[in-house]
N, C-alpha and C. Protein backbone atom coordinates (compact mmCIF):
# COMPACT_ATOMS: atom_id res chain seq x y z
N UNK A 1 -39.49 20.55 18.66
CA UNK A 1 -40.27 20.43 19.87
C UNK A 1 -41.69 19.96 19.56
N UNK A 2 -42.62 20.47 18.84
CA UNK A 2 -43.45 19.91 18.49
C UNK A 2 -43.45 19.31 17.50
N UNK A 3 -42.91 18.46 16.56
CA UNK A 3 -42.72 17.06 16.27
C UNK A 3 -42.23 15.96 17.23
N UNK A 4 -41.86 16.21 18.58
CA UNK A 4 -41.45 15.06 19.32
C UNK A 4 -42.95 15.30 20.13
N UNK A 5 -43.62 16.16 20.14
CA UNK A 5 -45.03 16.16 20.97
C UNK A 5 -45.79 15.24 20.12
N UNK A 6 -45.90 15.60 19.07
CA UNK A 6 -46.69 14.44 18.00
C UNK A 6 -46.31 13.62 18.22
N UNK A 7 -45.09 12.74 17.93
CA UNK A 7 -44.82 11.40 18.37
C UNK A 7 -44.79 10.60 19.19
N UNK A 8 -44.86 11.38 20.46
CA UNK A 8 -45.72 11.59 21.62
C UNK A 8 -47.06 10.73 21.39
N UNK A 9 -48.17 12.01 21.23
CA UNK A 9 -48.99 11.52 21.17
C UNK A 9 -49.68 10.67 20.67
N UNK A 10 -49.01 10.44 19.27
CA UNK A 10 -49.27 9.04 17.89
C UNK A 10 -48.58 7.50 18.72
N UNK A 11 -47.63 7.90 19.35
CA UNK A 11 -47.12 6.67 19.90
C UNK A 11 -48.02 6.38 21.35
N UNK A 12 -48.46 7.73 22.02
CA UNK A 12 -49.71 6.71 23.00
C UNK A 12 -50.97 6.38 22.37
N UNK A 13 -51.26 7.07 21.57
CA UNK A 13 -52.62 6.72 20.70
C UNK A 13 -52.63 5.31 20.09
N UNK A 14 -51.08 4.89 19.61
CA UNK A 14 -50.91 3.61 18.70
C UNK A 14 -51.14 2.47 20.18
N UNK A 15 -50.40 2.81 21.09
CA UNK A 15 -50.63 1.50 22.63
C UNK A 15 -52.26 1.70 22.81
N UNK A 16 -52.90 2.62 22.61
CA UNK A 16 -54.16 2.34 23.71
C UNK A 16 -54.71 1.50 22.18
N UNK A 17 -54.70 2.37 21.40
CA UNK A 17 -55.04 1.11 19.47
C UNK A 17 -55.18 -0.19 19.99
N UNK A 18 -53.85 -0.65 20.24
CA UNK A 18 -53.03 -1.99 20.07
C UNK A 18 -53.54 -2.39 20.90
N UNK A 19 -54.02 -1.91 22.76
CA UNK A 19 -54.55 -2.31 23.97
C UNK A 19 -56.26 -2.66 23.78
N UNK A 20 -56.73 -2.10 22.84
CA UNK A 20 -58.10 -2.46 22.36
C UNK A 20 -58.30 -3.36 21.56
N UNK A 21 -57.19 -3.85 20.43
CA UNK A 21 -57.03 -4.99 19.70
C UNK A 21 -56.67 -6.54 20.28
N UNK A 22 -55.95 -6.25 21.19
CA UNK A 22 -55.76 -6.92 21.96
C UNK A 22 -56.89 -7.91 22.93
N UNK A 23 -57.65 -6.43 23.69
CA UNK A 23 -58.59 -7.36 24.59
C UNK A 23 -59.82 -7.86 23.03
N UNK A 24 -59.94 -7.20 21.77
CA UNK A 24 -60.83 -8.10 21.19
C UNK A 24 -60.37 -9.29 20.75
N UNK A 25 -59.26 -9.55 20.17
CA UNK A 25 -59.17 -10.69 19.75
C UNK A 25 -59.18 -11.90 21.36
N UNK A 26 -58.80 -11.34 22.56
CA UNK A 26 -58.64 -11.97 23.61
C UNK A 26 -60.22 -12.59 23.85
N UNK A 27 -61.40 -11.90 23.28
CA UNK A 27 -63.24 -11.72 23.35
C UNK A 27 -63.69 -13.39 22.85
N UNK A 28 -63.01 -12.64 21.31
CA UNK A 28 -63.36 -13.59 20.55
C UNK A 28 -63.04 -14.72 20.35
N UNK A 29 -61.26 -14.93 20.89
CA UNK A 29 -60.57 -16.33 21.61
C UNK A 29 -61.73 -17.08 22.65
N UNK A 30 -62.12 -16.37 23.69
CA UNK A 30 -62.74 -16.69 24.33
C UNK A 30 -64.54 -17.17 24.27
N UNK A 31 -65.12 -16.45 23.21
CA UNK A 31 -66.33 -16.83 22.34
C UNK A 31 -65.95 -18.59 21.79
N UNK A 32 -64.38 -18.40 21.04
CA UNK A 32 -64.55 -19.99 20.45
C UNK A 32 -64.31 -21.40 21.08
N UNK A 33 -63.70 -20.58 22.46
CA UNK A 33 -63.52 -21.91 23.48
C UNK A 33 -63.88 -21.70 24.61
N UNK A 34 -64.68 -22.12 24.84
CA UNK A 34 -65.47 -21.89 25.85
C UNK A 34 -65.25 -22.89 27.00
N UNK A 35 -64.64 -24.01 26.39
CA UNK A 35 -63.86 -24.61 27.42
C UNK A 35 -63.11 -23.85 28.75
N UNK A 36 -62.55 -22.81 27.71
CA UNK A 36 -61.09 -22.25 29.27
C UNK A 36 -62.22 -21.55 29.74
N UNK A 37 -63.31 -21.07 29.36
CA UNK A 37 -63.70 -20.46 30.79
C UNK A 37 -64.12 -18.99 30.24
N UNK A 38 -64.91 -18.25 31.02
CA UNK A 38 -65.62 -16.61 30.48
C UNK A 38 -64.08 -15.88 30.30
N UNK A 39 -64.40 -15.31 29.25
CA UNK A 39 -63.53 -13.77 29.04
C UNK A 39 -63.24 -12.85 30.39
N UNK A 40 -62.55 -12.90 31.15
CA UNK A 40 -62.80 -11.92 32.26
C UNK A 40 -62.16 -10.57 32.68
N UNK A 41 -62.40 -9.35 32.15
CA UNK A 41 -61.63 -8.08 31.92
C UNK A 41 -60.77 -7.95 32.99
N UNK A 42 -60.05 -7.36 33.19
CA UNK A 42 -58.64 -6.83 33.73
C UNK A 42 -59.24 -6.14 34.90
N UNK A 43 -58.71 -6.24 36.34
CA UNK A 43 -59.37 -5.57 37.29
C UNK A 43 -60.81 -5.84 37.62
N UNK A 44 -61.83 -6.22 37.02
CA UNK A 44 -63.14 -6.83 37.16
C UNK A 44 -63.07 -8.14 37.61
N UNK A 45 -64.27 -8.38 38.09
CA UNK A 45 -64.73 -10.16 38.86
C UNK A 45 -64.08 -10.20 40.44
N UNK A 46 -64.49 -11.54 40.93
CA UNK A 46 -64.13 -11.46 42.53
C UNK A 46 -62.92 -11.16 42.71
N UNK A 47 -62.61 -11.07 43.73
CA UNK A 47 -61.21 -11.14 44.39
C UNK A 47 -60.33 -9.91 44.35
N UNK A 48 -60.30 -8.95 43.30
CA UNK A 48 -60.14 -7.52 43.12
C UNK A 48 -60.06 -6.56 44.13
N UNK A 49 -60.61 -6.74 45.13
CA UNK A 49 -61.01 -6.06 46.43
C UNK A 49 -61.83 -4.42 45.38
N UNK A 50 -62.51 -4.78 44.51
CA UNK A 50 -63.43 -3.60 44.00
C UNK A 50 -64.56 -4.11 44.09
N UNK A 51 -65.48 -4.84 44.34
CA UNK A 51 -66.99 -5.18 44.71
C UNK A 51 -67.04 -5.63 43.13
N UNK A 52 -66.73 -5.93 42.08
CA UNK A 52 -67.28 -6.16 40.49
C UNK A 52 -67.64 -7.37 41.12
N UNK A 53 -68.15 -8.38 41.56
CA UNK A 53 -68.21 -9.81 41.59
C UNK A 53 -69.65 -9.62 41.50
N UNK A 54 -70.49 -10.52 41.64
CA UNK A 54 -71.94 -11.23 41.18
C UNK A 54 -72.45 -10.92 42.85
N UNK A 55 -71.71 -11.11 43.41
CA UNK A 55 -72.12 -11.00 45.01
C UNK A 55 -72.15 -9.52 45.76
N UNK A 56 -73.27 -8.98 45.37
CA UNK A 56 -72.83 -7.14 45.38
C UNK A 56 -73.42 -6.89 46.76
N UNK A 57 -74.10 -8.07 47.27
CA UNK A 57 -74.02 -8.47 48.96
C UNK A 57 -73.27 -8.52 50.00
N UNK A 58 -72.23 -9.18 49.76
CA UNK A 58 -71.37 -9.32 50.29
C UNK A 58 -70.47 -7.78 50.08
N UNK A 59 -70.41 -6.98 48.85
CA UNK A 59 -69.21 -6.26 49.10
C UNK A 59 -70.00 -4.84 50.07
N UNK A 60 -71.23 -4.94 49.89
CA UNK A 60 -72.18 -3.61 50.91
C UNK A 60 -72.12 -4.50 52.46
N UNK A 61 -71.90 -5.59 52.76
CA UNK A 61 -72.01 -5.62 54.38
C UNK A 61 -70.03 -5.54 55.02
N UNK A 62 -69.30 -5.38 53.39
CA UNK A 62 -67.93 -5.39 54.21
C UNK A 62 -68.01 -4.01 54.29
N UNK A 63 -68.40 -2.92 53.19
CA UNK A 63 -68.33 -1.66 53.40
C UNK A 63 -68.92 -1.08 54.77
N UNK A 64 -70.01 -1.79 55.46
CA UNK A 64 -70.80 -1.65 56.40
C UNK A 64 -69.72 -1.46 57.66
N UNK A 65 -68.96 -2.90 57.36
CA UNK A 65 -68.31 -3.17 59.14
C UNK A 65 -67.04 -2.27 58.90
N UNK A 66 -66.66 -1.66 57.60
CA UNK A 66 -65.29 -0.45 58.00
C UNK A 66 -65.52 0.78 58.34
């Protein structure tokens, strides 16, 4: 029982690892080509319906009219 809790927890510890390796090398892809465009995190920037966008205007006058 607790050796399958450990493996458990080593095996979510190893995804969130792997989920952080991931968005860096995704950073630094994006540092060398700058062509495709900014790095843009997961859930962040417009369109999200979470206000992260540059326009923090716009998301306080929609909060206004609900």
């Amino acid at each position: 029982m607790v050796f399958q809790f450990l493996i458990a927890g080593g095996a979510i510890l190893m995804l969130l690892l792997g989920w952080i390796a991931v968005q860096k090398v995704a950073r630094a892809f994006a540092r060398r080509h700058p062509e495709f465009g900014a790095y843009r995190e997961a859930g962040a920037g417009c369109g999200t319906g979470k206000c992260a966008c540059a326009s923090v205007d716009h998301c306080r006058k929609r909060d206004v009219e609900h």
